[in-house]
N, C-alpha and C. Protein backbone atom coordinates (compact mmCIF):
# COMPACT_ATOMS: atom_id res chain seq x y z
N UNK A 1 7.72 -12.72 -2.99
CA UNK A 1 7.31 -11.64 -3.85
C UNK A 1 6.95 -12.21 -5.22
N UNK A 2 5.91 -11.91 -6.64
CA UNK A 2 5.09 -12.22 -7.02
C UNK A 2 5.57 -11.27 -8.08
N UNK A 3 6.55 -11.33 -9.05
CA UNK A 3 6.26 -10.37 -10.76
C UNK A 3 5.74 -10.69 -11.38
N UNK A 4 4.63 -9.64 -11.47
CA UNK A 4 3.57 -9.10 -12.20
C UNK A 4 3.82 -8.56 -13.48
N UNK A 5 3.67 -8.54 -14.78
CA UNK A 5 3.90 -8.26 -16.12
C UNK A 5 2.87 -8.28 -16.98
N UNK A 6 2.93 -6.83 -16.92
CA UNK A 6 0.88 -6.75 -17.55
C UNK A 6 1.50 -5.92 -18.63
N UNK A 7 0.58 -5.70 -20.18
CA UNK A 7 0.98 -5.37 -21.35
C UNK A 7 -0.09 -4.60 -22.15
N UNK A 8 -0.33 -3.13 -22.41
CA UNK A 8 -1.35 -2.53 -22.82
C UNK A 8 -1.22 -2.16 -24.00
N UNK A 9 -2.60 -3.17 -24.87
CA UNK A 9 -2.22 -2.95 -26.39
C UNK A 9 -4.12 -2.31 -26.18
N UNK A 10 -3.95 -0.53 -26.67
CA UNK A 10 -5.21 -0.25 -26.63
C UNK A 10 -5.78 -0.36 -25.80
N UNK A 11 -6.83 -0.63 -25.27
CA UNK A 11 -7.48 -1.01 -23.69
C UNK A 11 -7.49 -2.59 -23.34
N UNK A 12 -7.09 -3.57 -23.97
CA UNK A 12 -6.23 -4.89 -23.05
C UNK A 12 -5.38 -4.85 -22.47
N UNK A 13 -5.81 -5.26 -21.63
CA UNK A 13 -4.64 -5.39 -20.69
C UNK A 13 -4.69 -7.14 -20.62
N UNK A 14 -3.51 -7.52 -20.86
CA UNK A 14 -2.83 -8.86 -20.48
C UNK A 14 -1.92 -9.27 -19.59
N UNK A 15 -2.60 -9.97 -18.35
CA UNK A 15 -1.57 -10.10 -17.19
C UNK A 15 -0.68 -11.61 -17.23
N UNK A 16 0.11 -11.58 -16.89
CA UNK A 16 0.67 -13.02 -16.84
C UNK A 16 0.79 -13.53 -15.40
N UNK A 17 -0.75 -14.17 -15.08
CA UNK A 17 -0.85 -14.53 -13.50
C UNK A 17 -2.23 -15.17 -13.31
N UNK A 18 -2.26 -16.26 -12.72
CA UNK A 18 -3.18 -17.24 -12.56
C UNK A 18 -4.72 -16.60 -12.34
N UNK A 19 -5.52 -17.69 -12.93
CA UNK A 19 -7.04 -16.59 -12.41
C UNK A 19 -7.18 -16.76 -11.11
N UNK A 20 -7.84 -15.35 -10.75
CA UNK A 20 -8.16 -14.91 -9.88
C UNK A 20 -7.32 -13.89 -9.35
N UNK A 21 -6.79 -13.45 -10.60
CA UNK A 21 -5.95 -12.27 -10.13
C UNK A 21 -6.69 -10.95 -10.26
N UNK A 22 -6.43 -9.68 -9.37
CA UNK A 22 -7.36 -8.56 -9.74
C UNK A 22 -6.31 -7.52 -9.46
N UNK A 23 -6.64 -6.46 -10.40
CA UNK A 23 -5.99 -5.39 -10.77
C UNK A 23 -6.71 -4.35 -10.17
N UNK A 24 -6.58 -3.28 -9.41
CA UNK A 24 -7.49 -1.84 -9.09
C UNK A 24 -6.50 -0.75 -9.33
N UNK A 25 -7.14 0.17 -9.26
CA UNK A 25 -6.16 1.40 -9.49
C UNK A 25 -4.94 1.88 -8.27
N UNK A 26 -5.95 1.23 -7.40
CA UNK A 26 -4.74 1.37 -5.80
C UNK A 26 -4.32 0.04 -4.92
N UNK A 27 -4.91 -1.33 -5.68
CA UNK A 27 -4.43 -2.61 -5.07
C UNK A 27 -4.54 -3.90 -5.89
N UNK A 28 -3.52 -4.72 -6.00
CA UNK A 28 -3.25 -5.74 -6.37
C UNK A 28 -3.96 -7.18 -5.76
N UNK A 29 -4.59 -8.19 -5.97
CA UNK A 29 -4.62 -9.06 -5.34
C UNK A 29 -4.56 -10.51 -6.62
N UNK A 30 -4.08 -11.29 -5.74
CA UNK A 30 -4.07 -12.81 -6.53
C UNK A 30 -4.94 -13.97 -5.29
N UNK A 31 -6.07 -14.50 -6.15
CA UNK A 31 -6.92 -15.58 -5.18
C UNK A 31 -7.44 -14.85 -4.23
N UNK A 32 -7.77 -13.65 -4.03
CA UNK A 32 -8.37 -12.23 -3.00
C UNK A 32 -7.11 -12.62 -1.75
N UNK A 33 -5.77 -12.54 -2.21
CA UNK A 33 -4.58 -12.20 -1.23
C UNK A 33 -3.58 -10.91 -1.65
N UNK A 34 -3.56 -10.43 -0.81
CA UNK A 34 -3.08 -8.93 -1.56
C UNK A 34 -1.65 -9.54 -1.76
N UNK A 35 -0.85 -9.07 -3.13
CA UNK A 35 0.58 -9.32 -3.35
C UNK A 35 1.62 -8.06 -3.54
N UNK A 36 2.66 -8.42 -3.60
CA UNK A 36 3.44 -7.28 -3.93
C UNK A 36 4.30 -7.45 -5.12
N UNK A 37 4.16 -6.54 -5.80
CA UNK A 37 4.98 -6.64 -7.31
C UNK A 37 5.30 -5.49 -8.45
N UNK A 38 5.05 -5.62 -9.22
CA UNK A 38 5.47 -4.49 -10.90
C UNK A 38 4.32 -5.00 -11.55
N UNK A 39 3.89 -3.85 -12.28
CA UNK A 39 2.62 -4.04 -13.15
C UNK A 39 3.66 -3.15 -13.82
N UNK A 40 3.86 -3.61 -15.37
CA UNK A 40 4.12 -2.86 -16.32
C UNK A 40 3.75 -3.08 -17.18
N UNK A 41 2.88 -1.51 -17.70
CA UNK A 41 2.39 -1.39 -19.15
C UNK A 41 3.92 -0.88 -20.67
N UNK A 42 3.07 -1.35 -21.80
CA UNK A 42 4.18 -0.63 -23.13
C UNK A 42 3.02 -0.01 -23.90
N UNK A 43 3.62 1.06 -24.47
CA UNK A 43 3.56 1.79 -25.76
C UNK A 43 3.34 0.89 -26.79
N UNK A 44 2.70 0.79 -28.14
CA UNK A 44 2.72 0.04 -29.13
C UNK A 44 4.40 -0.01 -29.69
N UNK A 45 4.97 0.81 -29.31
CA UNK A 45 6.33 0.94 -30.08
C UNK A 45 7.48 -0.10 -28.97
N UNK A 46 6.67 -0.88 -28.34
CA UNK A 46 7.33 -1.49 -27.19
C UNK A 46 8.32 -1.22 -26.18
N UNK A 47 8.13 0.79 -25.96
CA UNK A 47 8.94 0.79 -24.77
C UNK A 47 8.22 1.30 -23.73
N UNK A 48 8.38 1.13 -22.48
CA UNK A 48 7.71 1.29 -20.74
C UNK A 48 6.88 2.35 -21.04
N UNK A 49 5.29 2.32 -20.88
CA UNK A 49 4.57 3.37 -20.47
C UNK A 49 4.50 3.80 -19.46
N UNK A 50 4.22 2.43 -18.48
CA UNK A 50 3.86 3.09 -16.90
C UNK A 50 4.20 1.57 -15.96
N UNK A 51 5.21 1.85 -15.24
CA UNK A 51 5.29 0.77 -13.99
C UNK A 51 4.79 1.53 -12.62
N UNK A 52 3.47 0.17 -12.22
CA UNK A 52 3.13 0.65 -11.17
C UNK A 52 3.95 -0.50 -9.70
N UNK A 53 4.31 0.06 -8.60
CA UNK A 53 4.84 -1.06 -7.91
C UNK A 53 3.42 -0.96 -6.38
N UNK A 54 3.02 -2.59 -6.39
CA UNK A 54 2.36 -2.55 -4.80
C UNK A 54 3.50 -3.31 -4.01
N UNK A 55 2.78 -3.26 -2.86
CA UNK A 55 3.39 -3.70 -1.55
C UNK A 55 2.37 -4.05 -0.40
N UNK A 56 2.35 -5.30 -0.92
CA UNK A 56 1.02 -6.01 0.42
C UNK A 56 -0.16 -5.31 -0.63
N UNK A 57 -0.46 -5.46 -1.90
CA UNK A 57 -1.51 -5.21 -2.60
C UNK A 57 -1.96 -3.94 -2.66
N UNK A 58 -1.27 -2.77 -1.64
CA UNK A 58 -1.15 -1.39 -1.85
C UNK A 58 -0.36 -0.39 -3.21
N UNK A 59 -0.76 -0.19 -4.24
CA UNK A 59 0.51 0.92 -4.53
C UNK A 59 1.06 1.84 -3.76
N UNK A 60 2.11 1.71 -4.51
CA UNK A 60 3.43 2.75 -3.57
C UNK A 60 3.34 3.40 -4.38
N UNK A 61 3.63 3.16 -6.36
CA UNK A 61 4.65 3.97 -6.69
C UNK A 61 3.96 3.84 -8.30
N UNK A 62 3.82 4.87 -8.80
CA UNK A 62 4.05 4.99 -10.71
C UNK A 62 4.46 5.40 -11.23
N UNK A 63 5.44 5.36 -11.83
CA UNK A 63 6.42 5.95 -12.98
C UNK A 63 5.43 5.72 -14.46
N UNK A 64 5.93 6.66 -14.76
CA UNK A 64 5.14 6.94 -16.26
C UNK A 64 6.06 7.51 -17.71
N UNK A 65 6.19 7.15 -18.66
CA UNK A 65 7.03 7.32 -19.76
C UNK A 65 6.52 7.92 -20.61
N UNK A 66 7.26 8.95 -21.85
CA UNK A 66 6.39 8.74 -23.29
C UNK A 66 6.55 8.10 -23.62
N UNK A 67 6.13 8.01 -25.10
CA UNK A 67 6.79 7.09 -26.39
C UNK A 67 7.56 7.32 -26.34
N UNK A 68 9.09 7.95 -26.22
CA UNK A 68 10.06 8.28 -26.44
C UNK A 68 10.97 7.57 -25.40
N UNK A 69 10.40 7.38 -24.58
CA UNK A 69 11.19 6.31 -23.58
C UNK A 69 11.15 7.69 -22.35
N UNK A 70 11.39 9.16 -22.57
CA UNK A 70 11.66 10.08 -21.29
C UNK A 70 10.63 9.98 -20.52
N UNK A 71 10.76 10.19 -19.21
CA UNK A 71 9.99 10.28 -18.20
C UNK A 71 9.45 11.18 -17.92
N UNK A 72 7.54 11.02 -17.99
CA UNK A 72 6.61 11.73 -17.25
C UNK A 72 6.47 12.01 -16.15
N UNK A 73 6.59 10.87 -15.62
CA UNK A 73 6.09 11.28 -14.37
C UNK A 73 6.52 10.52 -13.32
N UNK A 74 6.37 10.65 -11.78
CA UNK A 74 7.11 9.45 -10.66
C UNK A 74 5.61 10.62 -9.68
N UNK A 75 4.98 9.28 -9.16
CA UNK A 75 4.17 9.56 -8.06
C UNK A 75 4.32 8.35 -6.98
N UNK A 76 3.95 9.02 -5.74
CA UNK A 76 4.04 7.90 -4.62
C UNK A 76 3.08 8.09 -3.84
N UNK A 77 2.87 6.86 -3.13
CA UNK A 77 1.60 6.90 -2.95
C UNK A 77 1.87 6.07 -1.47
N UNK A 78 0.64 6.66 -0.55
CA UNK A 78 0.61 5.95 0.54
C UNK A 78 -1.02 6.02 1.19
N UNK A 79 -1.38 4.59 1.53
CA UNK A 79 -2.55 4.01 1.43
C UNK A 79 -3.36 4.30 0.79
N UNK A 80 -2.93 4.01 -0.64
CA UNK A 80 -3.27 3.86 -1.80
C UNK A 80 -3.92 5.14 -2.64
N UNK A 81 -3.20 6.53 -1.42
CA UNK A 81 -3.48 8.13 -2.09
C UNK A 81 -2.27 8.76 -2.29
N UNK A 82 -2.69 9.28 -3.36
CA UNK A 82 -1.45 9.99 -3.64
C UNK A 82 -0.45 10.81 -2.70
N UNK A 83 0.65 10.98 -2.38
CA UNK A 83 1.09 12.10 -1.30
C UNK A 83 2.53 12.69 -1.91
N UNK A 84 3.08 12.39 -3.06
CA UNK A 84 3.96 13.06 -4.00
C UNK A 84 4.17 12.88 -5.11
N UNK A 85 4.63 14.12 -6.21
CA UNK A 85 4.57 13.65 -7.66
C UNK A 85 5.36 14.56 -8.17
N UNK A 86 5.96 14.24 -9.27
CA UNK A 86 6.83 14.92 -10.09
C UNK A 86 6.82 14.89 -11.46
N UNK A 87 6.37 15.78 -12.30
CA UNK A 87 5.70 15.63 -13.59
C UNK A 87 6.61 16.80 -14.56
N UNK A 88 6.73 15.99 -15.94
CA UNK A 88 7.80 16.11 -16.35
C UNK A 88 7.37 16.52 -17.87
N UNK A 89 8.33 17.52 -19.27
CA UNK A 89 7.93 17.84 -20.13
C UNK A 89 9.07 16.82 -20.52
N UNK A 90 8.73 16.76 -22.27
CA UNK A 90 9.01 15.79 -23.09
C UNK A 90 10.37 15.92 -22.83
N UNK A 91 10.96 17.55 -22.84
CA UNK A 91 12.53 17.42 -22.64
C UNK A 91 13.30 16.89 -21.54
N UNK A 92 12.43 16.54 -20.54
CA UNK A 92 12.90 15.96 -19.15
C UNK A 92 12.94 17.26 -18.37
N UNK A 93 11.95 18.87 -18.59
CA UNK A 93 12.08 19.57 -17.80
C UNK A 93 11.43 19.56 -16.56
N UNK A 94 11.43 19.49 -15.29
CA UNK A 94 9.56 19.81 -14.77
C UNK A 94 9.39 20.78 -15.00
N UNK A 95 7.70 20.25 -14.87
CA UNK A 95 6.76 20.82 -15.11
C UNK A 95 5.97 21.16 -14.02
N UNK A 96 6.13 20.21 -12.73
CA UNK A 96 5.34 20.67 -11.39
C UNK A 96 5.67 19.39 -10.76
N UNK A 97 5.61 20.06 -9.20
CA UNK A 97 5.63 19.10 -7.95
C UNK A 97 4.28 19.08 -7.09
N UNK A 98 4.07 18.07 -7.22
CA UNK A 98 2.74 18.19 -5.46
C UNK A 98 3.80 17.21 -4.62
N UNK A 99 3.40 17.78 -3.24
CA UNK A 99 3.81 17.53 -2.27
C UNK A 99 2.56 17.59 -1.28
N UNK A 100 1.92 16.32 -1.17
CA UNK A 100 0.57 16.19 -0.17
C UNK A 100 1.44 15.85 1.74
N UNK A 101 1.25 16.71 2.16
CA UNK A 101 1.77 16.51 3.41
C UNK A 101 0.96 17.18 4.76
């Protein structure tokens, strides 16, 4: 397994992983081999915006933060579409579920 540690200042993104690594919205690959790992972005205030996790270069999974550190959001994902989510107000209330089934 392969940690991935990517860092979003504004629209850079900085990965820490050899070239030929590629980032998509639904798959990971290093040298065009799909990997499995954590992509995590920060807030300028340096706490967790959004960890995404793949598996075999698929996402599974994104958790999403405010600035405040509380949690937005948790979606999961299977072949690389969405199929559940849980989305959240600043106070940690929800706010809504999808359930793709």
């Amino acid at each position: 397994m392969i940690k991935i540690t990517a860092l979003s200042i504004a629209t850079i993104l900085a990965i820490t992983l050899t070239a030929g690594c590629s980032i998509q919205e639904s798959s990971l690959t290093a040298d065009k081999h799909p990997v499995s790992g954590e992509v995590v972005e920060y807030h300028a205030n340096g706490k967790v915006k959004r960890k995404a996790e793949y598996l075999d270069g698929q996402l599974v999974s994104v958790d999403s933060y405010y600035a405040s550190g509380t949690t937005e959001s948790n979606e999961q994902y299977q072949s690389g579409e969405i199929y559940s989510g849980t989305y959240f107000f600043t106070s940690g209330r929800v706010k809504a579920r999808i359930n793709a089934e």
